[in-house]
C-alpha atoms as a PDB file:
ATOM      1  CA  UNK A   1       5.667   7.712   7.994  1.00  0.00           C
ATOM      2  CA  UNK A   2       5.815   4.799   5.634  1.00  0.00           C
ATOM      3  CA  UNK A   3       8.828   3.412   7.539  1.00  0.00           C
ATOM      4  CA  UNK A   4       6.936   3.255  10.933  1.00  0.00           C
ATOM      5  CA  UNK A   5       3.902   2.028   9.477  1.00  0.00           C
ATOM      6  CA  UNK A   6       5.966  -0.271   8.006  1.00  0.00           C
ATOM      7  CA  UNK A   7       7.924  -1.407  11.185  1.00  0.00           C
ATOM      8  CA  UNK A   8       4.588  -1.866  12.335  1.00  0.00           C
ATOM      9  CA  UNK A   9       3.276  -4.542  10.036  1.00  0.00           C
ATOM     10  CA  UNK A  10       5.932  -6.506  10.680  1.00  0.00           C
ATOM     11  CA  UNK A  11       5.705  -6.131  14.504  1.00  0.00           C
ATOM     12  CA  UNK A  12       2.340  -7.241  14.002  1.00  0.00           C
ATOM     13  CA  UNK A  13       2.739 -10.802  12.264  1.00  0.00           C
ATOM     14  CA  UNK A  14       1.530 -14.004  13.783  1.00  0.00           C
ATOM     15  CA  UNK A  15       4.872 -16.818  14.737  1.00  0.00           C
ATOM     16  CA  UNK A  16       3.313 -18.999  12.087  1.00  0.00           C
ATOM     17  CA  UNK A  17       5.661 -16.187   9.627  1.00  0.00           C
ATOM     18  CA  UNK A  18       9.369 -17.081   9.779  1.00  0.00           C
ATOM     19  CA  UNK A  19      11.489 -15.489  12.276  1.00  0.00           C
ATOM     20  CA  UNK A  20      13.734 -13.990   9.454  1.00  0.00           C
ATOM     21  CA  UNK A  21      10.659 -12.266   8.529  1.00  0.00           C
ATOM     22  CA  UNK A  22       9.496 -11.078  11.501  1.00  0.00           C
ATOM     23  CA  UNK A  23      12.580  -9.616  12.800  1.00  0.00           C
ATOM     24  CA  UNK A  24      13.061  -8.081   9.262  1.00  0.00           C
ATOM     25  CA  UNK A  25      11.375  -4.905   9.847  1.00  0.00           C
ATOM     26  CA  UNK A  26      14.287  -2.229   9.677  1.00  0.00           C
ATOM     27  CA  UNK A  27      15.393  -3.985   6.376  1.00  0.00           C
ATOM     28  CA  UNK A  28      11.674  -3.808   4.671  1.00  0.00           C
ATOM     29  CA  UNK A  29      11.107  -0.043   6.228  1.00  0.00           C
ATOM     30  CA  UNK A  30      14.676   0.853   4.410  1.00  0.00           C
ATOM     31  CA  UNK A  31      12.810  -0.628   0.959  1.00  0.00           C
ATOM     32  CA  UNK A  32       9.762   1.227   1.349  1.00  0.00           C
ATOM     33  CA  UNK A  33      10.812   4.416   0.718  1.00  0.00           C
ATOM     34  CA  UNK A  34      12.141   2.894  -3.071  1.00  0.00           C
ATOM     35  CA  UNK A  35       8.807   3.871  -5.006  1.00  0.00           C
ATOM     36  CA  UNK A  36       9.211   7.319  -4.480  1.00  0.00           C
ATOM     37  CA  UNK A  37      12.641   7.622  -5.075  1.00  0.00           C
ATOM     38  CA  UNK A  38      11.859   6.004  -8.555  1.00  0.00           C
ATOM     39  CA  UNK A  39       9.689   8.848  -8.893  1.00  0.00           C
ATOM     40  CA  UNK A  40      12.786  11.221 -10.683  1.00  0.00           C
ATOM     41  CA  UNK A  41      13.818  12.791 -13.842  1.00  0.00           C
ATOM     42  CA  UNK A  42      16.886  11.320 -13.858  1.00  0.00           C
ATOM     43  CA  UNK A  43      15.511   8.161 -14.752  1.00  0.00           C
ATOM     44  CA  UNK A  44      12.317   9.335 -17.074  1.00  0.00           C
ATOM     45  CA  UNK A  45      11.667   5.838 -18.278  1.00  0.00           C
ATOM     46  CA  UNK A  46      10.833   4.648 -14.407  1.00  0.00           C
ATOM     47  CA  UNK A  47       9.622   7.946 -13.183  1.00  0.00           C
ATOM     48  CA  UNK A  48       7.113   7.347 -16.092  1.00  0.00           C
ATOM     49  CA  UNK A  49       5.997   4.571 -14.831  1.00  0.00           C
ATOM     50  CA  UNK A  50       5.823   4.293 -10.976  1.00  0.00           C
ATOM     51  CA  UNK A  51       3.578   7.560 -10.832  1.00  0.00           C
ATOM     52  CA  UNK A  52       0.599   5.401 -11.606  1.00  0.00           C
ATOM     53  CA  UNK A  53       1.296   2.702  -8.951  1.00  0.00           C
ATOM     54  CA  UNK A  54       0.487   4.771  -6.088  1.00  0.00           C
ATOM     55  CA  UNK A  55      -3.325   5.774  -6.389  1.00  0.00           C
ATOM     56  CA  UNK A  56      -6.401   4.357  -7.642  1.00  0.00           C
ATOM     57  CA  UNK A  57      -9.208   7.121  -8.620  1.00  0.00           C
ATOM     58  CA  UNK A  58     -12.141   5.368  -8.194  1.00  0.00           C
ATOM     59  CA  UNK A  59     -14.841   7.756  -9.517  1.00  0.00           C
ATOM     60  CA  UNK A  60     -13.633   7.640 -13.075  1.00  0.00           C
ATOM     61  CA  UNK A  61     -15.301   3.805 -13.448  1.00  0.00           C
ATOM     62  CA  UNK A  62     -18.554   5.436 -12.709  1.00  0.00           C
ATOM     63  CA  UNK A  63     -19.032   1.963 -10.718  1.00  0.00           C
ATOM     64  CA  UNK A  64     -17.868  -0.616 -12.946  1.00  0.00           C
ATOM     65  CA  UNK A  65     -16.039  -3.493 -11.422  1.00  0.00           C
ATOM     66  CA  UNK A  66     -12.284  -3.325 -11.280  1.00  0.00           C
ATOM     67  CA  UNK A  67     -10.517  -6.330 -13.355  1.00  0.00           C
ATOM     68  CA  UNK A  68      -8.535  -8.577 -11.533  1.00  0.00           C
ATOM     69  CA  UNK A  69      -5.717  -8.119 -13.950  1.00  0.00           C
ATOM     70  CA  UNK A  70      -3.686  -4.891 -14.848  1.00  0.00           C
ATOM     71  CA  UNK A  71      -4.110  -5.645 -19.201  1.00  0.00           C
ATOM     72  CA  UNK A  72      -7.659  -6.485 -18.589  1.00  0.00           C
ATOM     73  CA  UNK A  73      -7.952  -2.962 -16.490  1.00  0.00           C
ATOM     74  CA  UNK A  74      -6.038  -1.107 -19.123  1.00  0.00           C
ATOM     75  CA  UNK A  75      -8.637  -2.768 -21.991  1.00  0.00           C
ATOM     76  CA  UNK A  76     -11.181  -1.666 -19.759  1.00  0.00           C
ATOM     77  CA  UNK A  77     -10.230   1.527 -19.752  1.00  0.00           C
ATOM     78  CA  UNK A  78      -9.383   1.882 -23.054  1.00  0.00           C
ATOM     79  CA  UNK A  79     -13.234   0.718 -23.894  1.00  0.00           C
ATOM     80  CA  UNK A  80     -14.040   3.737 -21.275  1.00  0.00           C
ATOM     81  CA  UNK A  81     -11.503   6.032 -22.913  1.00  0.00           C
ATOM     82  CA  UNK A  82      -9.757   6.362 -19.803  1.00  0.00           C
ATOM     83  CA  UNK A  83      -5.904   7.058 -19.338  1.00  0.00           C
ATOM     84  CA  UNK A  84      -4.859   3.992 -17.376  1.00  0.00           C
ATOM     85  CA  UNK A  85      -2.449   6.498 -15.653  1.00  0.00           C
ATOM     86  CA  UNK A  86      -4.715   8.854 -14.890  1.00  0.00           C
ATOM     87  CA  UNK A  87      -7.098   6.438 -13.055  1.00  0.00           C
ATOM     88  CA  UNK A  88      -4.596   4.479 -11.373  1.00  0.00           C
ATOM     89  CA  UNK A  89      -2.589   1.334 -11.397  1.00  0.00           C
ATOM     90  CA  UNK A  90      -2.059   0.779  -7.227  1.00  0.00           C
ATOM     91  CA  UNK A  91      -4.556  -2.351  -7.318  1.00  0.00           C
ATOM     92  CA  UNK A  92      -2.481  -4.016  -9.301  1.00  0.00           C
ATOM     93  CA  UNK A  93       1.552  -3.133  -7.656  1.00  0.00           C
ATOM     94  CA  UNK A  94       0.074  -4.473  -4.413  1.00  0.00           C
ATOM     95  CA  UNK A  95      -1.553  -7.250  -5.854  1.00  0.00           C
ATOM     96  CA  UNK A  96       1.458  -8.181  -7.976  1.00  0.00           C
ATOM     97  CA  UNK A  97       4.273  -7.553  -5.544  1.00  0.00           C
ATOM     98  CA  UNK A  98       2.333  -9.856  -2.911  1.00  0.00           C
ATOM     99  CA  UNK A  99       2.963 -12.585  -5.252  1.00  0.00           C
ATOM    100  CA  UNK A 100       6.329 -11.922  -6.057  1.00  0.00           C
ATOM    101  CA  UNK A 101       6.581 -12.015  -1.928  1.00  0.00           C
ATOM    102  CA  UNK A 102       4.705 -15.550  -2.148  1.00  0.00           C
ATOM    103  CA  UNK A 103       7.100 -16.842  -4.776  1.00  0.00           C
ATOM    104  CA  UNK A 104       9.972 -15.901  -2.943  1.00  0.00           C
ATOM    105  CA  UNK A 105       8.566 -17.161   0.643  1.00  0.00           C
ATOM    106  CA  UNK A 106       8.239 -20.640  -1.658  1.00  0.00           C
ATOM    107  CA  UNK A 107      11.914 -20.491  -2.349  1.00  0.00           C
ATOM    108  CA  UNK A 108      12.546 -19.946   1.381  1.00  0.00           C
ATOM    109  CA  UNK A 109      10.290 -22.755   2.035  1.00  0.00           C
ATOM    110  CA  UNK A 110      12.720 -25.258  -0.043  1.00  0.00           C
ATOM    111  CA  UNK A 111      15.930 -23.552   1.351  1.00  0.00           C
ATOM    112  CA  UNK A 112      15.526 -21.896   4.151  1.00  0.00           C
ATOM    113  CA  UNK A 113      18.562 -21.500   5.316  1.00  0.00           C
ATOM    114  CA  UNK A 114      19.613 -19.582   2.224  1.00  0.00           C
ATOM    115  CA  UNK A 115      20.183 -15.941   3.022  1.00  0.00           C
ATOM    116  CA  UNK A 116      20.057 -14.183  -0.273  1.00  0.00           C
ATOM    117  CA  UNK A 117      16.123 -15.529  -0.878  1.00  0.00           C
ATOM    118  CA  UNK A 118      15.416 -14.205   3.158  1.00  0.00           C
ATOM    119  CA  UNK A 119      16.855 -10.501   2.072  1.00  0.00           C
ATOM    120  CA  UNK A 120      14.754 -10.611  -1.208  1.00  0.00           C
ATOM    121  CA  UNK A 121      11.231 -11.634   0.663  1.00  0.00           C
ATOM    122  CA  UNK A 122      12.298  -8.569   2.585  1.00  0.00           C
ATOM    123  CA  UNK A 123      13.110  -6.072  -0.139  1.00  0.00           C
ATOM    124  CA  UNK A 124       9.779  -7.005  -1.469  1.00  0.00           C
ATOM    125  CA  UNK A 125       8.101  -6.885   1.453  1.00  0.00           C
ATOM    126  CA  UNK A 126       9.113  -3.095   1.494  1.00  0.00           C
ATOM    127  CA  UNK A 127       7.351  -2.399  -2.001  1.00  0.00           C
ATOM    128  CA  UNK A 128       4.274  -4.159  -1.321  1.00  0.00           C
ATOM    129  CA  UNK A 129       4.048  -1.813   1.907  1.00  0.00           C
ATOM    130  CA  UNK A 130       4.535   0.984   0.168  1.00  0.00           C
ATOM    131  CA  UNK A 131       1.467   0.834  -2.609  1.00  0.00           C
ATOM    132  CA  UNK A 132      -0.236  -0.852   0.419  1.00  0.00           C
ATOM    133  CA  UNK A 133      -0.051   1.776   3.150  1.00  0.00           C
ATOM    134  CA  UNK A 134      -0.928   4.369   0.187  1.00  0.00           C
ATOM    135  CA  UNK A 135      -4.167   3.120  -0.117  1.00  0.00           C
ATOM    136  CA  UNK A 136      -4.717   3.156   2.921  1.00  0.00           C
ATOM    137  CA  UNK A 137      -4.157   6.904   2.706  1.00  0.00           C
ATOM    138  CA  UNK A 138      -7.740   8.222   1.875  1.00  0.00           C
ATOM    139  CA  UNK A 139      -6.729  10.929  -0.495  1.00  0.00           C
ATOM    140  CA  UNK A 140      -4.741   8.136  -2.856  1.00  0.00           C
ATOM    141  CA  UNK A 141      -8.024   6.667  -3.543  1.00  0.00           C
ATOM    142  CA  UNK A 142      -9.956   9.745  -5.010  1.00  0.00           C
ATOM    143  CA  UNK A 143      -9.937  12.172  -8.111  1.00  0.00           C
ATOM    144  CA  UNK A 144      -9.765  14.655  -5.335  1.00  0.00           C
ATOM    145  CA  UNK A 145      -6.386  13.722  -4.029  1.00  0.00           C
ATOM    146  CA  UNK A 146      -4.891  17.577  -3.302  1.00  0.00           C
ATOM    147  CA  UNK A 147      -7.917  19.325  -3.482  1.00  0.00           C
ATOM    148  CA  UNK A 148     -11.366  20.113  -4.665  1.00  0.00           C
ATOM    149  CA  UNK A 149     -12.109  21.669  -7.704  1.00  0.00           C
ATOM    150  CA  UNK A 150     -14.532  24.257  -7.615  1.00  0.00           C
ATOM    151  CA  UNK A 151     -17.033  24.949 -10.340  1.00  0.00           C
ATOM    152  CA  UNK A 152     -14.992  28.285 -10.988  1.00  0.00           C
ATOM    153  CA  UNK A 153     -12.069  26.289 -11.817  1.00  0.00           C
ATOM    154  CA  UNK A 154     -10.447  27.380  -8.543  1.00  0.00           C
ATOM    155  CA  UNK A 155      -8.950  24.726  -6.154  1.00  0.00           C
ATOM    156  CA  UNK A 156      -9.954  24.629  -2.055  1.00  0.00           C
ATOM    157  CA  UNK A 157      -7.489  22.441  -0.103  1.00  0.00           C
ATOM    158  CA  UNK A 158      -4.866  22.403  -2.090  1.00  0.00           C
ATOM    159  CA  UNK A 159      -1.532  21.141  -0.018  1.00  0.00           C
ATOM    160  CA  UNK A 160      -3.725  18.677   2.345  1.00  0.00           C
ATOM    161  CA  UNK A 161      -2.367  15.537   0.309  1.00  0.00           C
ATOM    162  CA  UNK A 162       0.813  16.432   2.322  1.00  0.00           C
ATOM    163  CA  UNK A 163      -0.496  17.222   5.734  1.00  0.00           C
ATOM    164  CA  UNK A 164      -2.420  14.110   5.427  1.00  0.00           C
ATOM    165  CA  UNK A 165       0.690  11.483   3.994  1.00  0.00           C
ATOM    166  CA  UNK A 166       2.798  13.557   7.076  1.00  0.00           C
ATOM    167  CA  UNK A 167       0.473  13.046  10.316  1.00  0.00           C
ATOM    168  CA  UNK A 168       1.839   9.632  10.921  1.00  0.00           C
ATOM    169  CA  UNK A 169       5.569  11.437  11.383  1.00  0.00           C
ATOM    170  CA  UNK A 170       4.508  14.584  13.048  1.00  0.00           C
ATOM    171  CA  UNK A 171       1.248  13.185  15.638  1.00  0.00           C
ATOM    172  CA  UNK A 172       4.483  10.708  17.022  1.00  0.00           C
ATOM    173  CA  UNK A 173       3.130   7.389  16.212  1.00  0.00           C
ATOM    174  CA  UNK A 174       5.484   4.344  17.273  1.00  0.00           C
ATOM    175  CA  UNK A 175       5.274   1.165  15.326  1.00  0.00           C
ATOM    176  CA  UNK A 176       4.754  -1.171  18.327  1.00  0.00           C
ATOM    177  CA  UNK A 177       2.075   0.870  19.782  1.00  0.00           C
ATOM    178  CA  UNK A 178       0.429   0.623  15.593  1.00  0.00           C
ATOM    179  CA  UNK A 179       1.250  -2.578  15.924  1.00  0.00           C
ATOM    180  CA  UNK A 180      -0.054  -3.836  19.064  1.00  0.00           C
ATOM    181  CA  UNK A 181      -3.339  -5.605  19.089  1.00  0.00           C
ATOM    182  CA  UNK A 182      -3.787  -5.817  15.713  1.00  0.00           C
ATOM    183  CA  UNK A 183      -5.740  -8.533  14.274  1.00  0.00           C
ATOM    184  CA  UNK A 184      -3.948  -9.918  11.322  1.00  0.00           C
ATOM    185  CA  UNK A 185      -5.765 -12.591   8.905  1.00  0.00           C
ATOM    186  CA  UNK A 186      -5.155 -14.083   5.454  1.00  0.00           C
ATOM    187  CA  UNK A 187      -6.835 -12.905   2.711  1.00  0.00           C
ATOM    188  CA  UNK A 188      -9.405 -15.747   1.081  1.00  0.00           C
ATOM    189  CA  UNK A 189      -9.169 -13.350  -2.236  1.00  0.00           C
ATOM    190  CA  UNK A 190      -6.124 -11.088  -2.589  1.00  0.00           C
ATOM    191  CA  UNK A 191      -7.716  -8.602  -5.430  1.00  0.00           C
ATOM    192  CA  UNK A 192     -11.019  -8.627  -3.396  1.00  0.00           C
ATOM    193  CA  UNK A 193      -9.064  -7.321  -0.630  1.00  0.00           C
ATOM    194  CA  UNK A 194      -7.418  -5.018  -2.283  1.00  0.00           C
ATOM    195  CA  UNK A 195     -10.644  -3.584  -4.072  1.00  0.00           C
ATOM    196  CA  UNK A 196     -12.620  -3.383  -0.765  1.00  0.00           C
ATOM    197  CA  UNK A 197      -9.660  -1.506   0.803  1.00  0.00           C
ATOM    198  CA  UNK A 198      -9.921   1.021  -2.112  1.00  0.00           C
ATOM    199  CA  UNK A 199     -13.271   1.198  -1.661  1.00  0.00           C
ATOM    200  CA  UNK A 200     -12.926   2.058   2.066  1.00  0.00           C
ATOM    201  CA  UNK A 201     -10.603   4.462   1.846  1.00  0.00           C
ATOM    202  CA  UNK A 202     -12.697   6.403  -0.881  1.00  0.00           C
ATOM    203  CA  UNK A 203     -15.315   6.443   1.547  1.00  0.00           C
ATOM    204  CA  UNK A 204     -13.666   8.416   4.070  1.00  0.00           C
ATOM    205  CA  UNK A 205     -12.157  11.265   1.872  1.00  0.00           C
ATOM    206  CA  UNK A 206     -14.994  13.294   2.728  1.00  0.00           C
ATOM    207  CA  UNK A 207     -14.033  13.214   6.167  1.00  0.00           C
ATOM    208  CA  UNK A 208     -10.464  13.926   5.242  1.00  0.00           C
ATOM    209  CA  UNK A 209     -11.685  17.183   3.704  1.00  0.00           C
ATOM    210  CA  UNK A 210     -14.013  17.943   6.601  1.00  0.00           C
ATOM    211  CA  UNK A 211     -10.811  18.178   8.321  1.00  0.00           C
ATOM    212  CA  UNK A 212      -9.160  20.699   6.314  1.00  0.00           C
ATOM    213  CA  UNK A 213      -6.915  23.454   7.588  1.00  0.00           C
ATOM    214  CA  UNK A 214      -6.469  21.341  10.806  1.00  0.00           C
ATOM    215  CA  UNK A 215      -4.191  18.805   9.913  1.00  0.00           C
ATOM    216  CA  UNK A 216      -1.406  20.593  10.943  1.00  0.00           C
ATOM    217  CA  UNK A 217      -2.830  21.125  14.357  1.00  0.00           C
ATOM    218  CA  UNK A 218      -1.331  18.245  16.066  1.00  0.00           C
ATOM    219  CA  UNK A 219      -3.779  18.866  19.272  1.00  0.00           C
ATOM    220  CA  UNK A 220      -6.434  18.510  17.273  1.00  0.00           C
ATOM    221  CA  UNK A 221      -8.528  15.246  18.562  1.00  0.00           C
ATOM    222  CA  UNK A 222     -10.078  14.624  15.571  1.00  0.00           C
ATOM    223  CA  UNK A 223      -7.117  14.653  13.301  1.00  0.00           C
ATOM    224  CA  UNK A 224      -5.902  12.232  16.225  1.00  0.00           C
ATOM    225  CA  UNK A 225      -8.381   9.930  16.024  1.00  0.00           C
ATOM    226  CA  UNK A 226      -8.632   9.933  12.169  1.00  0.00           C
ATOM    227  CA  UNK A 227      -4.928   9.868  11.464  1.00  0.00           C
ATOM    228  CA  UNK A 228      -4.887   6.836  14.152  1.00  0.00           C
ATOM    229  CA  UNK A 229      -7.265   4.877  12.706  1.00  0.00           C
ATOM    230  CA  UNK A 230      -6.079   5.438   9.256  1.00  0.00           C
ATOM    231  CA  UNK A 231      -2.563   4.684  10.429  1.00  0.00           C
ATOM    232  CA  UNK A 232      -3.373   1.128  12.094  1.00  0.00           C
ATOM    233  CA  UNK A 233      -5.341   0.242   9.280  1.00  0.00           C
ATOM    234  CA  UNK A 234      -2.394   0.548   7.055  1.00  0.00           C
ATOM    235  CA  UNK A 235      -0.350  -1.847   9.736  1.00  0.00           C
ATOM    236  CA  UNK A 236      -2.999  -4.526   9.825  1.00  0.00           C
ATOM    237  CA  UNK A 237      -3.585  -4.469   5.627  1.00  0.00           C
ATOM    238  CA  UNK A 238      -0.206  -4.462   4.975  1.00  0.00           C
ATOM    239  CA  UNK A 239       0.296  -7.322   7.360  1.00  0.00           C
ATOM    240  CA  UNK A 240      -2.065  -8.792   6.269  1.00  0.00           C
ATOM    241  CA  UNK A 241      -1.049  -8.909   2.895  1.00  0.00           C
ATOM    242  CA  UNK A 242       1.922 -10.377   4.125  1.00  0.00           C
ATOM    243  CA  UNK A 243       0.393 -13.425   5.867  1.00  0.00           C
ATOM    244  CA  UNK A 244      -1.352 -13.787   2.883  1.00  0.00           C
ATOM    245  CA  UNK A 245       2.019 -14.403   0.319  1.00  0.00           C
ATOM    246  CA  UNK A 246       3.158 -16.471   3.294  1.00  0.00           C
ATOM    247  CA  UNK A 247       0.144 -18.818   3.239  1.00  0.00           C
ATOM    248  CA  UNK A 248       0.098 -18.528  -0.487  1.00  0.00           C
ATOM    249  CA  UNK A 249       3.561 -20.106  -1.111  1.00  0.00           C
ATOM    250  CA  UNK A 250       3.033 -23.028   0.491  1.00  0.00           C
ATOM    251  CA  UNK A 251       0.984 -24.369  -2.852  1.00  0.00           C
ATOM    252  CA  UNK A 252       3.306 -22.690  -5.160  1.00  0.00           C
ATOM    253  CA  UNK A 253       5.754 -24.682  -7.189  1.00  0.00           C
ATOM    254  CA  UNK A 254       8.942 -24.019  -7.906  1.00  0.00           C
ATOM    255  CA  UNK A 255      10.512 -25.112 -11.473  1.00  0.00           C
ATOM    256  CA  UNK A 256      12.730 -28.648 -11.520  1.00  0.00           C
ATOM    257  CA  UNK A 257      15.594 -26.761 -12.887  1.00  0.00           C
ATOM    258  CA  UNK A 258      15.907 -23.842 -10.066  1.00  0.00           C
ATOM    259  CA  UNK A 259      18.897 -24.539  -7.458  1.00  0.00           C
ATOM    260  CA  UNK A 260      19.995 -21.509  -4.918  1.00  0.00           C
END
């Protein structure tokens, strides 16, 4: 799934975005599968750490506002005494790889003819899709991300987290029909975007759940129409999020002594 919705973004992107770019999709949906390969005890160190980027639970702030920074989040949660990793650190790997993408799309900008600074912008293109299209995933932006817990300490729904992250695959979506249509605009406040996004997607898990024991039925209409909509919403963000570190690097500047 996360490769077509990838493909998709990219299909999606206004000419103003270099042609490299947009004819970079199969090398950014090859990335995008990265974070969860980190995600192995072969390398405990990294698997340690890339759990966290992939969710946000947004009921454990009990409504406070969501720093704009990942140390002033973990303080925050600290003063909450939260587990950073339990909450979530997804805010802040899309927020953070979209600037890397900026920085790099300011190297192209000086030399763009240079191939090695086109492939990077494209490797990182695949991470931020990754976090990206996760939140866009309802049940990556919720306690309740495989289930509800019952007051009995028994859990209904558990398994749906898959069905869910699989109906892009399995309903047959194609990344030019996700892609088609879609209208793609800079974001005036990156973290802003980010947070609304999260907040969006938490709104909807209830109708996730209302869904349950139907995902799997790829007739369904319902699951249709809300694995659609979740699936071009995860096209237009992530595109989005690349016009944005496009239109970002163009007041970025690069240090005197860098040469590629």
């Amino acid at each position: 799934g996360h490769g077509i919705l990838t493909e998709g973004a990219v299909l999606a992107l206004p000419e103003e975005v270099p042609v490299f770019f947009r004819e970079g999709g199969s090398i950014a949906a090859n990335v995008v599968f990265d974070p969860d390969l980190f995600k192995n005890r072969g390398v405990a160190t990294l698997d340690h750490a890339e759990h966290g980027e992939h969710y946000f639970d947004l009921e454990y702030l009990q409504g406070k506002a969501i720093p704009a920074k990942r140390y002033d989040f973990i303080a925050l949660c600290q003063e909450l005494e939260l587990d950073p990793e339990r909450v979530g650190l997804a805010p802040y790997a899309i927020t953070e790889w979209t600037e890397r993408l900026a920085v790099a799309f300011a190297e192209h900008r000086k030399w763009p003819d240079n191939e090695a600074v086109q492939q990077k912008c494209l490797v990182y293109a695949g991470f931020i899709a990754h976090y990206a299209e996760d939140i866009c995933q309802p049940l990556h932006a919720t306690v309740h991300f495989n289930g509800k817990k019952q007051a009995d300490g028994t859990v209904v729904g558990k398994g749906i987290h898959e069905q869910v992250d699989s109906s892009v695959e399995r309903l047959g979506f194609m990344a030019s029909d996700l892609a088609a249509g879609q209208e793609v605009v800079a974001f005036d406040s990156l973290m802003g975007s980010v947070v609304a996004q999260i907040e969006e997607s938490n709104g909807l898990v209830d109708g996730v759940y209302a869904l349950m024991g139907k995902w799997e039925d790829e007739s369904n209409a319902q699951v249709q129409r809300l694995a659609k909509d979740r699936a071009r919403r995860a096209v237009r963000f992530t595109a989005s999020l690349y016009l944005t570190a496009w239109r970002k690097s163009e007041g970025i500047r690069l240090p005197g002594w860098l040469e590629r």
